[in-house]
C-alpha atoms as a PDB file:
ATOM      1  CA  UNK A   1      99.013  45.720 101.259  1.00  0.00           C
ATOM      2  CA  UNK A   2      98.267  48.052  98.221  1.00  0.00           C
ATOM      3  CA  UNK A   3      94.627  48.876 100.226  1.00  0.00           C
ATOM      4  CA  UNK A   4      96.242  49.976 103.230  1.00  0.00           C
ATOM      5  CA  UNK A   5      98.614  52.101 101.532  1.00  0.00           C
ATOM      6  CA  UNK A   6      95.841  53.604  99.994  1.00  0.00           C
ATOM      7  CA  UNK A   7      93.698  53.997 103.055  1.00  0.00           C
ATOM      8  CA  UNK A   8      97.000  56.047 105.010  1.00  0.00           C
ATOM      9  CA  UNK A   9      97.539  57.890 101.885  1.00  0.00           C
ATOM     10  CA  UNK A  10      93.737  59.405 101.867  1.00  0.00           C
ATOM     11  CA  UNK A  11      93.902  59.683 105.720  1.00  0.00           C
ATOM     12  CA  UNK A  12      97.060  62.088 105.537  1.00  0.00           C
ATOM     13  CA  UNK A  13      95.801  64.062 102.830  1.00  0.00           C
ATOM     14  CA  UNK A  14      93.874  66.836 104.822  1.00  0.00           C
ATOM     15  CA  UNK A  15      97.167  67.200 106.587  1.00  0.00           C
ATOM     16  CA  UNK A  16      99.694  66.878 103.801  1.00  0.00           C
ATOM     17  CA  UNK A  17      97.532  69.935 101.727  1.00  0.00           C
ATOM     18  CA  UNK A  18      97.843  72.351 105.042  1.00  0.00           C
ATOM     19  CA  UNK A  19     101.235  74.529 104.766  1.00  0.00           C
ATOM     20  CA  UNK A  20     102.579  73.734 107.749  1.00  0.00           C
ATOM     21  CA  UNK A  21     103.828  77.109 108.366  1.00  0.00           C
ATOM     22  CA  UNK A  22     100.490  78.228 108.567  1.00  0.00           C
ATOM     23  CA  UNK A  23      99.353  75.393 111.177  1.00  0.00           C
ATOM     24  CA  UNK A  24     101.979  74.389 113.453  1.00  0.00           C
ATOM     25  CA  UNK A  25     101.858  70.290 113.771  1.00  0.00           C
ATOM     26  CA  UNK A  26      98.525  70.460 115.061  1.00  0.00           C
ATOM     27  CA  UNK A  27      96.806  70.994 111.650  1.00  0.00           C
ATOM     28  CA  UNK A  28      93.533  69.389 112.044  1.00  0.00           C
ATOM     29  CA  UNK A  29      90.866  71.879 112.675  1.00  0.00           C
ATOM     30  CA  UNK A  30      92.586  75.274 112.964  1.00  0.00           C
ATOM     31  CA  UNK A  31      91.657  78.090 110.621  1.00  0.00           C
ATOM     32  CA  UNK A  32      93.939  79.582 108.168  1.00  0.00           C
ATOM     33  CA  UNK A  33      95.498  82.498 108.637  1.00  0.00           C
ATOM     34  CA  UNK A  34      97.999  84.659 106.113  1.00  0.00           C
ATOM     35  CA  UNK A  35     100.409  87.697 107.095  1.00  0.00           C
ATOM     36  CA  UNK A  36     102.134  89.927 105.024  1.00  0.00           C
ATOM     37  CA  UNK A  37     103.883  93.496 105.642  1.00  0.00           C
ATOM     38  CA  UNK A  38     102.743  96.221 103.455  1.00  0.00           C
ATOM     39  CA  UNK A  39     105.542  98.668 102.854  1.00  0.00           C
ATOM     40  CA  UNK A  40     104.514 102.073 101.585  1.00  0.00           C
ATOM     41  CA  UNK A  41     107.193 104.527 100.352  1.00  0.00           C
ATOM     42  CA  UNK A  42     106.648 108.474 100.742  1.00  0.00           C
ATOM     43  CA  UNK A  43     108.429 111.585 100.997  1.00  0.00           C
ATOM     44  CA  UNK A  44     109.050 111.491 104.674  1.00  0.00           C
ATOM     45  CA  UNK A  45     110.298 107.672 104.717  1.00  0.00           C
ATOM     46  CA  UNK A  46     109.315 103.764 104.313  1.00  0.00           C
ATOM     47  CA  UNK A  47     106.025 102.739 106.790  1.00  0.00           C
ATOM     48  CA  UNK A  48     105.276  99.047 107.149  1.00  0.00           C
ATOM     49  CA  UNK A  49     102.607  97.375 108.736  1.00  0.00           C
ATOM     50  CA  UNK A  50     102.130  94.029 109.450  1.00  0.00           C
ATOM     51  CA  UNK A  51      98.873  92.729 108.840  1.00  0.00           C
ATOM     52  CA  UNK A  52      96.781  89.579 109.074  1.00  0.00           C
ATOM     53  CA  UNK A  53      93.517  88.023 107.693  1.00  0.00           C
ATOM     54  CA  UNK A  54      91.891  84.983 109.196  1.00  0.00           C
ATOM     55  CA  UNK A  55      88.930  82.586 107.258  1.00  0.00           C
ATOM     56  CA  UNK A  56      86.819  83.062 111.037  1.00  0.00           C
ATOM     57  CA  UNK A  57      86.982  85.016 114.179  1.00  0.00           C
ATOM     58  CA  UNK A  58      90.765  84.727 115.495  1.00  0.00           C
ATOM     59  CA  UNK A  59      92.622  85.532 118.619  1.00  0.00           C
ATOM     60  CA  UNK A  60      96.590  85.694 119.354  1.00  0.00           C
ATOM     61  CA  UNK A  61      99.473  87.284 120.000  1.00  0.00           C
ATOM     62  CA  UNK A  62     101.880  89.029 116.767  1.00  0.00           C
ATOM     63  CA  UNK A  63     105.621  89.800 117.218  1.00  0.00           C
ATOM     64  CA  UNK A  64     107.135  92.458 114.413  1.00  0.00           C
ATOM     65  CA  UNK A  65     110.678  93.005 114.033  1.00  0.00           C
ATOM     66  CA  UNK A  66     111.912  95.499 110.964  1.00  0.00           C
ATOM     67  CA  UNK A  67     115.809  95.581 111.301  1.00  0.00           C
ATOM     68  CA  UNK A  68     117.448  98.503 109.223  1.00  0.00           C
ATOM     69  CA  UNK A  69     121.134  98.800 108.046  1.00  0.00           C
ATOM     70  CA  UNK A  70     122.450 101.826 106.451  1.00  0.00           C
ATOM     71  CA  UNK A  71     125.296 103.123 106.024  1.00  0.00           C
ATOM     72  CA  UNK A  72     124.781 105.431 109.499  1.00  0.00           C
ATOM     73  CA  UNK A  73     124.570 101.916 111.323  1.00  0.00           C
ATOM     74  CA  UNK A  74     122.116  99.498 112.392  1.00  0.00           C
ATOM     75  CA  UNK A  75     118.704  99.902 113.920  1.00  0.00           C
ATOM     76  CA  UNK A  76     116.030  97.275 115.183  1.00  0.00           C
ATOM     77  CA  UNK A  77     111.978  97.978 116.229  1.00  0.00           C
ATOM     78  CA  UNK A  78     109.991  95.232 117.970  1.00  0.00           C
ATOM     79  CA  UNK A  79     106.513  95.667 118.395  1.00  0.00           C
ATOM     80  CA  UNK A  80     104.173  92.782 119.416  1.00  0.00           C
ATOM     81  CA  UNK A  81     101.017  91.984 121.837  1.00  0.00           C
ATOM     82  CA  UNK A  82      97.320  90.556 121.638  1.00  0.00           C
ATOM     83  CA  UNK A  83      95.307  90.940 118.665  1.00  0.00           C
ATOM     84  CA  UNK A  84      91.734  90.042 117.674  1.00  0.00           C
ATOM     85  CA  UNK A  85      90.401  89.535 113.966  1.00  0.00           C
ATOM     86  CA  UNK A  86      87.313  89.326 112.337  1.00  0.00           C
ATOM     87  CA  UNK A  87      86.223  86.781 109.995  1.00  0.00           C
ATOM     88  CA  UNK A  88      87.757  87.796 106.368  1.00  0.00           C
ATOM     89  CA  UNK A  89      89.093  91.266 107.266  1.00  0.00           C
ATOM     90  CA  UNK A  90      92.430  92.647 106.845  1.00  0.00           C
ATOM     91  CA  UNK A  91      93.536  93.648 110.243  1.00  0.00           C
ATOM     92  CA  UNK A  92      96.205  96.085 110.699  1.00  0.00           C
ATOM     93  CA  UNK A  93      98.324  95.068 113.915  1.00  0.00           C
ATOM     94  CA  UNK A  94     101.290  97.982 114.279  1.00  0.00           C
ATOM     95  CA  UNK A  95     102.998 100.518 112.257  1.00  0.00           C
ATOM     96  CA  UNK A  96     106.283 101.154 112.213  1.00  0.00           C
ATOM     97  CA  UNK A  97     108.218 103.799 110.154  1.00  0.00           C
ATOM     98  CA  UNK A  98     112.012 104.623 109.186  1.00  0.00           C
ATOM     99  CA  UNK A  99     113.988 106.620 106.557  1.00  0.00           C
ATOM    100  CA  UNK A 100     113.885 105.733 103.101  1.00  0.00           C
ATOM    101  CA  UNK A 101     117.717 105.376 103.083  1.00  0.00           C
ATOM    102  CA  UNK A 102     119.837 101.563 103.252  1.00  0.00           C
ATOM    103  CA  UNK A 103     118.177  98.053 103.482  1.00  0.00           C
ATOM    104  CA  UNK A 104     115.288  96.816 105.653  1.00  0.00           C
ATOM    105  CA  UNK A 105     114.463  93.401 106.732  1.00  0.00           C
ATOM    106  CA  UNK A 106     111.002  93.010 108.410  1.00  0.00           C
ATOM    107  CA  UNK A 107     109.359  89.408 110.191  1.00  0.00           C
ATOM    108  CA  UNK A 108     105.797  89.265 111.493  1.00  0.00           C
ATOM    109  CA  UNK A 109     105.006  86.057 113.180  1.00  0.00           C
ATOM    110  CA  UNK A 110     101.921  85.203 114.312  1.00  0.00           C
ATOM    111  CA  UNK A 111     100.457  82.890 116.802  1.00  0.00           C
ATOM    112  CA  UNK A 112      96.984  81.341 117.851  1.00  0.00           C
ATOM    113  CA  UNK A 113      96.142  78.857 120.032  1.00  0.00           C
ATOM    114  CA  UNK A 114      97.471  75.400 117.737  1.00  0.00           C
ATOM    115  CA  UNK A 115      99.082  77.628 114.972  1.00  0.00           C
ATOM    116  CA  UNK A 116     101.744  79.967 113.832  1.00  0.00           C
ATOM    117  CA  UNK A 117     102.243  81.881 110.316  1.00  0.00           C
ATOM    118  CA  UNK A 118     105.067  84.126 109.788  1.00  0.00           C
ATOM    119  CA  UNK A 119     106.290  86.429 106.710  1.00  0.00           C
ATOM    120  CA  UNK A 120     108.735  88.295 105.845  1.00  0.00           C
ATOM    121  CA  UNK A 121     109.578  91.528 103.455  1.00  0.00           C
ATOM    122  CA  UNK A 122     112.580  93.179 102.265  1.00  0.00           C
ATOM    123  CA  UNK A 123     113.481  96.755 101.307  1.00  0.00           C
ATOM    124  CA  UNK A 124     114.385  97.833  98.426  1.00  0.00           C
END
């Protein structure tokens, strides 16, 4: 009994050390992928871009929201479409820009054929 415990327990370990955030259930065999939204402050106003790196060549589809609340009201962007990536690079999939002024919520999700990653940044 003790072996076959042991024997599942080694067999699920590929599985149980991929974030399944970054997988989807499929796990086995897809490459990882990580997001994030850089957010750069300047004089005119707060630009994010949602970005994503891949270990090998990667093709998909992105979806970026940034929702903004201020004291003038409310405001939501929603960019998305295919993307391509290359092997290690950081690739830059929209921009999106708004005033400096009130709070700003942004998601990027990602998707690939047997995955999904998503991410998420606030402001300030």
């Amino acid at each position: 009994m003790a072996r076959s415990v042991q024997l599942i327990a080694g067999a699920l370990l590929p599985f149980m050390l991929t974030p399944m955030s970054a997988s989807g259930a499929e796990g086995a065999g897809t490459a990882p992928v990580s997001c994030d939204i850089r957010v750069t402050e300047g004089s005119d106003g707060i630009r994010l871009e949602p970005v994503v790196v891949a270990a090998s060549p990667l093709q998909g589809d992105y979806e970026f929201e940034v929702f903004k609340s201020s004291g003038a009201g409310t405001a939501a962007i929603s960019q998305g479409g295919a993307f391509s990536a290359a092997a290690g690079e950081v690739t830059v999939l929209g921009t999106s820009a708004v005033d400096a002024t009130g709070s700003i919520v942004a998601r990027l999700t990602v998707r690939w054929l047997g995955g999904v990653v998503s991410c998420e940044k606030k402001y300030p």
